[in-house]
Each structure stands twice: as structure tokens, then as C-alpha cells.
C-alpha atoms as a PDB file:
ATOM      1  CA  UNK A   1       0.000   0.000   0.000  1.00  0.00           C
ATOM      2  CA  UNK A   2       1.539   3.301  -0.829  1.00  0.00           C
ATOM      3  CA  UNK A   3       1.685   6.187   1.922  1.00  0.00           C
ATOM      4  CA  UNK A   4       0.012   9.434   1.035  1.00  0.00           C
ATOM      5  CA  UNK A   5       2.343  12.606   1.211  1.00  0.00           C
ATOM      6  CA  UNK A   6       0.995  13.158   4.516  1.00  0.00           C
ATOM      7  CA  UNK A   7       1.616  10.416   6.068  1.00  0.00           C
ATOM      8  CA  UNK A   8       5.240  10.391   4.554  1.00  0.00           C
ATOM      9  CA  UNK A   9       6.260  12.914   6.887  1.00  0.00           C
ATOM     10  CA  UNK A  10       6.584  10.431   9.982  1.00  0.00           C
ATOM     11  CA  UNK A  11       9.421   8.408   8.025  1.00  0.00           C
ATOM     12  CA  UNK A  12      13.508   8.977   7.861  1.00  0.00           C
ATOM     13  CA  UNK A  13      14.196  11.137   4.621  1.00  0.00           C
ATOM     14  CA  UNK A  14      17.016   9.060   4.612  1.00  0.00           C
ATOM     15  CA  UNK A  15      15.823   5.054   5.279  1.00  0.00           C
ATOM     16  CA  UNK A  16      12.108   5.797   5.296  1.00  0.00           C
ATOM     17  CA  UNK A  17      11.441   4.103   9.171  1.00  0.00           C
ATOM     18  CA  UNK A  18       9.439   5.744  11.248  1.00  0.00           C
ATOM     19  CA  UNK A  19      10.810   7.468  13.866  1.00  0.00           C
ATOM     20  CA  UNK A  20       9.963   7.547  17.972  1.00  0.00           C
ATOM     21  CA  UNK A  21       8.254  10.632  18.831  1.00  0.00           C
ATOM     22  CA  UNK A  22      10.054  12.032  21.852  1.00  0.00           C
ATOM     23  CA  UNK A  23       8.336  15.461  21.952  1.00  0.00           C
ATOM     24  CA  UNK A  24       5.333  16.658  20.419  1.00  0.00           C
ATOM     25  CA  UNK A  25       3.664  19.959  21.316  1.00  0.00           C
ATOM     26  CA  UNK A  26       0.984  23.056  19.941  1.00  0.00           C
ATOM     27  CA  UNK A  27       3.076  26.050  18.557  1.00  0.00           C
ATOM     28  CA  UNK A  28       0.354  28.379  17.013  1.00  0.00           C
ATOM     29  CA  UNK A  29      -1.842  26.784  13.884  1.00  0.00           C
ATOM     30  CA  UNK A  30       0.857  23.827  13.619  1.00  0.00           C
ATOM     31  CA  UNK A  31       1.891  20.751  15.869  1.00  0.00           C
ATOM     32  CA  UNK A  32       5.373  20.306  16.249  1.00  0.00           C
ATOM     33  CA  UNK A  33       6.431  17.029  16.374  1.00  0.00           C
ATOM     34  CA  UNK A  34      10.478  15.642  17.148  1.00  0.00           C
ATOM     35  CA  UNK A  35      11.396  12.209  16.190  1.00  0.00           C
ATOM     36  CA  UNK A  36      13.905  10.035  16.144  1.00  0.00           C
ATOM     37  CA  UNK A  37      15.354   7.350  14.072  1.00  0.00           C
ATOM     38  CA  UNK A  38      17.615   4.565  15.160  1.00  0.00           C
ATOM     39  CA  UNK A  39      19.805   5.149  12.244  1.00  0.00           C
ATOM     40  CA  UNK A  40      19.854   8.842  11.553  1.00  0.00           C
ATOM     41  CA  UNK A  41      19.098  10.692  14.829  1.00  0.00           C
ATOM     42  CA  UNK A  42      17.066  13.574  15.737  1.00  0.00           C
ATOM     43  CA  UNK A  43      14.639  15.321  13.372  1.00  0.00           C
ATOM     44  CA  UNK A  44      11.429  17.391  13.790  1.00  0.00           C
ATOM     45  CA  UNK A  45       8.821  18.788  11.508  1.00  0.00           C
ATOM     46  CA  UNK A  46       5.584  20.600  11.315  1.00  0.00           C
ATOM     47  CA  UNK A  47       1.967  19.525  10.859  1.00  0.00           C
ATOM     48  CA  UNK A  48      -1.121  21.880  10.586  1.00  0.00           C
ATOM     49  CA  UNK A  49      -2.953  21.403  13.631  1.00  0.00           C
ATOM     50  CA  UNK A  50      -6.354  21.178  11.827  1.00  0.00           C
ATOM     51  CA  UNK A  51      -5.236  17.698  10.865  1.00  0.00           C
ATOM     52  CA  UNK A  52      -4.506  16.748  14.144  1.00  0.00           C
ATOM     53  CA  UNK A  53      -7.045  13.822  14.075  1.00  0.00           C
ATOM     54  CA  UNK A  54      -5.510  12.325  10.572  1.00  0.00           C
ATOM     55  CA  UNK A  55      -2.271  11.396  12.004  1.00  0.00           C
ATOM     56  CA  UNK A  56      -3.660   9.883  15.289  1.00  0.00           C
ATOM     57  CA  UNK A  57      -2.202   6.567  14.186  1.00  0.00           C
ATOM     58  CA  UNK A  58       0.921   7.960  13.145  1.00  0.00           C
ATOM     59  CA  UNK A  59       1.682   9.727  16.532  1.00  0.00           C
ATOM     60  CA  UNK A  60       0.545   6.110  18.505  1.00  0.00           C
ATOM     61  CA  UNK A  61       3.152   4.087  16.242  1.00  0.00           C
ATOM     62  CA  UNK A  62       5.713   6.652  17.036  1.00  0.00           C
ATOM     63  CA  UNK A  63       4.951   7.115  20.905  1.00  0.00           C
ATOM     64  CA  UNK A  64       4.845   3.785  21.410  1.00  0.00           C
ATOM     65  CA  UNK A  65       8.172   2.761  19.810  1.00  0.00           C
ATOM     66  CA  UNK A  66      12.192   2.368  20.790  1.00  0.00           C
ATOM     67  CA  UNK A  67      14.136   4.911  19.720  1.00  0.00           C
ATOM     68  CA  UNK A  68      16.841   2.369  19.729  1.00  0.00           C
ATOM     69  CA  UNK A  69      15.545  -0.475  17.753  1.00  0.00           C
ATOM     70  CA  UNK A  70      12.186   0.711  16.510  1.00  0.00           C
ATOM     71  CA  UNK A  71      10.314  -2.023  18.606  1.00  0.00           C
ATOM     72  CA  UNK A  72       6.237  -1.383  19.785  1.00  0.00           C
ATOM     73  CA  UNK A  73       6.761  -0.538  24.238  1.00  0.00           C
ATOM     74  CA  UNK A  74       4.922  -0.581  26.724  1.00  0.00           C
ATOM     75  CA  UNK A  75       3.769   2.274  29.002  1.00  0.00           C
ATOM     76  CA  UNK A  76       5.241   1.663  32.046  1.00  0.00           C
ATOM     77  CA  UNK A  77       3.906   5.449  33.565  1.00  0.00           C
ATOM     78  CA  UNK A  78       2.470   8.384  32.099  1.00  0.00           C
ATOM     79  CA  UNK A  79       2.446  11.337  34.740  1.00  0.00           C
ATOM     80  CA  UNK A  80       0.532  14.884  33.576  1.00  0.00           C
ATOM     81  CA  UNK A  81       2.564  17.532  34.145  1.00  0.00           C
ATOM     82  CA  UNK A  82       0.537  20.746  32.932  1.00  0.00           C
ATOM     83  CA  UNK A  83      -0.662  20.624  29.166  1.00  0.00           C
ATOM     84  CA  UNK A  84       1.623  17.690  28.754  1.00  0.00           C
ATOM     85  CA  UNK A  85       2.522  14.393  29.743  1.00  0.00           C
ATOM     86  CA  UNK A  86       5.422  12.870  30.480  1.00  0.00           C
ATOM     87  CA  UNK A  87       5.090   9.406  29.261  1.00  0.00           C
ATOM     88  CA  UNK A  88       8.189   6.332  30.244  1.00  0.00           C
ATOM     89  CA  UNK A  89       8.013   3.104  28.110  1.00  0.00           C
ATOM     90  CA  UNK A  90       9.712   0.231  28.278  1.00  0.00           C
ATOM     91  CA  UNK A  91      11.122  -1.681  25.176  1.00  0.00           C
ATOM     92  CA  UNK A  92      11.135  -5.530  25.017  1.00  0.00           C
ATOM     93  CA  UNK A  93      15.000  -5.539  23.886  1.00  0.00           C
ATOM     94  CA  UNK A  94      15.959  -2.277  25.884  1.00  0.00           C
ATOM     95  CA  UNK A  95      14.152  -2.249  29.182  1.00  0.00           C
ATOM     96  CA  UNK A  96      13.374   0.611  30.881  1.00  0.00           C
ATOM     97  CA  UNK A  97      16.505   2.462  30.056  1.00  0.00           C
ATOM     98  CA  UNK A  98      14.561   5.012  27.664  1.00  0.00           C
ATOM     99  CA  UNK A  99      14.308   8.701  27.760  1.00  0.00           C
ATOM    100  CA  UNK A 100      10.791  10.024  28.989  1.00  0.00           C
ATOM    101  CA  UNK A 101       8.512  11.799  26.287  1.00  0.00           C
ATOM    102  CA  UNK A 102       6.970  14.870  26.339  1.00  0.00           C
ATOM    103  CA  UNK A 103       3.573  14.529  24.526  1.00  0.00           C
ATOM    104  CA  UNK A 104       1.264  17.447  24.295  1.00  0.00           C
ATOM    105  CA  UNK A 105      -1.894  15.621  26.752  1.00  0.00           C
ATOM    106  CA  UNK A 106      -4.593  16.860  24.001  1.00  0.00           C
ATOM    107  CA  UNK A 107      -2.802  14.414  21.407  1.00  0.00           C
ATOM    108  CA  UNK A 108      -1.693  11.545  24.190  1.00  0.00           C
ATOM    109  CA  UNK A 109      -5.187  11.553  25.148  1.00  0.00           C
ATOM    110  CA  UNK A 110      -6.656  11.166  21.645  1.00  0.00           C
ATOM    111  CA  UNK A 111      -4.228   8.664  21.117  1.00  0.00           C
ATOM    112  CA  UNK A 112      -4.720   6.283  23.700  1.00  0.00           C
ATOM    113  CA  UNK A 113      -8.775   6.805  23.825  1.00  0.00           C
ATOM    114  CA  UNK A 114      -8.871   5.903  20.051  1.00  0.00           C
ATOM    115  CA  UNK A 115     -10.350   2.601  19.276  1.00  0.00           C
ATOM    116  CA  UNK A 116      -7.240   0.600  17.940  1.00  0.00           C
ATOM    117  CA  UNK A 117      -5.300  -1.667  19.573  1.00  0.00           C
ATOM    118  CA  UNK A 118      -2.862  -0.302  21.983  1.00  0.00           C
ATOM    119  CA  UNK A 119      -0.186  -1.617  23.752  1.00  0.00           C
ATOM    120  CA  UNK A 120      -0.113  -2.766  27.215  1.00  0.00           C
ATOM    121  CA  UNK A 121      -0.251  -0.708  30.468  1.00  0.00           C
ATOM    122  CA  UNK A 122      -2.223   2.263  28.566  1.00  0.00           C
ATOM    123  CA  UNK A 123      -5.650   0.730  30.400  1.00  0.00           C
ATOM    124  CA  UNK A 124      -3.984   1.562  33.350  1.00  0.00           C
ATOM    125  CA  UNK A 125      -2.294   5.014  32.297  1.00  0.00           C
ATOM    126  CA  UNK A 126      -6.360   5.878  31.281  1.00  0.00           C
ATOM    127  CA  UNK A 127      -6.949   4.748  34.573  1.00  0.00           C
ATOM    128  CA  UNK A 128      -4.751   7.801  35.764  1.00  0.00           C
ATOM    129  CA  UNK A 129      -5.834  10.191  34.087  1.00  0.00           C
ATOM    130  CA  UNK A 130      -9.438   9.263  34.566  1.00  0.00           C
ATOM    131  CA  UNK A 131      -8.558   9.602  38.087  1.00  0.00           C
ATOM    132  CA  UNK A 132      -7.679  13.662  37.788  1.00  0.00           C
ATOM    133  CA  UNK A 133      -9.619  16.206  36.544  1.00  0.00           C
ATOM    134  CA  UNK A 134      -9.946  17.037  33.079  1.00  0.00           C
ATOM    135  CA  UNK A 135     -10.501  20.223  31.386  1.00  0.00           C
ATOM    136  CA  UNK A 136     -14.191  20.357  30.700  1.00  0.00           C
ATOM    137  CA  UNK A 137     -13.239  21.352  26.962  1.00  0.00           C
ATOM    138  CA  UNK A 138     -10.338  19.853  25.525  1.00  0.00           C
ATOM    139  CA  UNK A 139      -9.754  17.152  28.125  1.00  0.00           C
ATOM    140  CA  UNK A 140      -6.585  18.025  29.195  1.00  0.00           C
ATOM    141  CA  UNK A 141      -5.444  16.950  32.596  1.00  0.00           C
ATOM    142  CA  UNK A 142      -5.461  19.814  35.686  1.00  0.00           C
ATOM    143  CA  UNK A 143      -4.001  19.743  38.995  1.00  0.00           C
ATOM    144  CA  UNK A 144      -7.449  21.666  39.821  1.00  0.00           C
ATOM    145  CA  UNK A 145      -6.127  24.818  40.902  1.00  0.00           C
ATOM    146  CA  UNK A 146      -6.419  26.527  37.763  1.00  0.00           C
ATOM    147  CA  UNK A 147      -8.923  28.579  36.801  1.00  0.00           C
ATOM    148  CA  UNK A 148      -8.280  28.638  32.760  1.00  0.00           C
ATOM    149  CA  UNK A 149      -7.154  25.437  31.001  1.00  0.00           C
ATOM    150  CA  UNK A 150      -2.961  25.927  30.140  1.00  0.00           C
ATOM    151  CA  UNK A 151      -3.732  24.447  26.770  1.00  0.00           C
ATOM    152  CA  UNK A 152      -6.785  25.917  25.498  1.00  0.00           C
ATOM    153  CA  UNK A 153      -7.570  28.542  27.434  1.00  0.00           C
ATOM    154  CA  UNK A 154     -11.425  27.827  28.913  1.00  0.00           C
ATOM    155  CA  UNK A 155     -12.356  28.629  32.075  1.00  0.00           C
ATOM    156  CA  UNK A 156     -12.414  26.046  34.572  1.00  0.00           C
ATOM    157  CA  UNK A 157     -15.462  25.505  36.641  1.00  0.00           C
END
């Protein structure tokens, strides 16, 4: 099956893998989005934000993936830390000896609420977040002492 343009954007210029996404984050009408491949690095790009929901499978295959050897992980925490969370995995060659990843919530949450399969221990990071209070608009986790959402800006009630 042959990708679309769009969806070529997630893949090494240079080997065409897909990259881990280690940071991924809302700067103005675009996403940002930071990736790396195991045999070329470090790279980041830009994606219109309006097409956010298209590449919800893209940004799951490279969230849930070793930087190292490309491998699917498993969450082993996800802790919200403002409009983002900081997510740990663990890779079945690798362990737990990956970096953390710094996933804009609005997308993590999208991601692991979609109905696909998803690897293991995300049940119990939904669990989490289920657990704290979510902006009443974009569904953002909040510590609850807010009174306007960090990410989209409605009020909290």
C-alpha cells in the first residue's frame, strides 16, 4: 500500500522508518512534532494542527516505539505535568533504560482513547488520568487549581 504525502512525513528522509516521537507539542496553527530514528538521529517537523485527528495513528506508532531499535513498548507510567505528559516506556530488547517523552496531553489523550489496539499498560495510564480532573473542553489533565485550562484557554469551573 503506498503512503500518502501526509503520512510520509513520519518516516527517515534518509531510510524511510518511522521514527519515535520524543516530543510533540501546539506552537500556534501547527503541531510540532520531534522524532527520532535509530539510524539517523534527531529530526522534527511541522503539521497543521487542523489535521490533528488524521495522524492519530501515526503519533501512537511513534509514541509507542524504541528509539533504539524501533520495537512497539509498553507504558510503564504516564504522569501529567501541565498541558503535557510525560510518558516512560519500556522496550522488550531495551528495558526501561529510555528517555521520557513529552507529549502534548490533548494528542496523548486522543491517542490512547482511540479505538485501535494499543499496547499494554495504557488501560492503566487511562486509569490515571481518569482519576484527575480534566478540562471540561479539551480534556486536558489539571491539577485543579487553575482557573483557565494551560492548553486551550477555557475557564475552569
Amino acid at each position: 500500500m503506498a503512503l500518502s504525502e501526509d503520512n510520509k512525513l513520519f518516516r527517515c528522509p534518509k531510510c524511510g522508518n518511522t521514527g519515535t516521537i520524543f516530543f510533540l507539542k501546539p506552537m500556534g496553527k501547527k503541531i510540532v512534532i520531534k522524532q527520532k530514528c535509530p539510524q539517523h538521529g534527531d529530526r522534527s517537523f511541522k503539521i497543521p494542527i487542523m489535521k490533528k485527528n488524521q495522524f492519530i495513528q501515526d503519533f501512537r506508532h511513534g509514541i509507542f516505539q524504541c528509539p533504539n531499535c524501533g520495537k512497539e513498548t509498553t507504558v510503564e507510567r504516564a504522569k501529567p505535568s501541565g498541558s503535557w505528559m510525560v510518558v516512560k516506556c519500556v522496550c522488550p530488547t531495551h528495558g526501561n533504560k529510555l528517555p521520557p517523552q513529552k507529549i502534548w496531553s490533548t494528542i496523548y489523550i486522543d491517542v490512547i482513547n482511540k479505538e485501535i489496539s494499543t499496547p499494554q499498560g495504557v488501560e492503566q495510564v487511562n486509569n490515571q488520568i481518569n482519576k484527575s480532573k480534566l478540562c471540561p473542553n479539551c480534556k486536558t489533565p489539571i491539577k485543579g487549581t487553575e482557573k483557565y485550562c494551560d492548553t486551550c484557554g477555557a475557564q475552569i469551573a
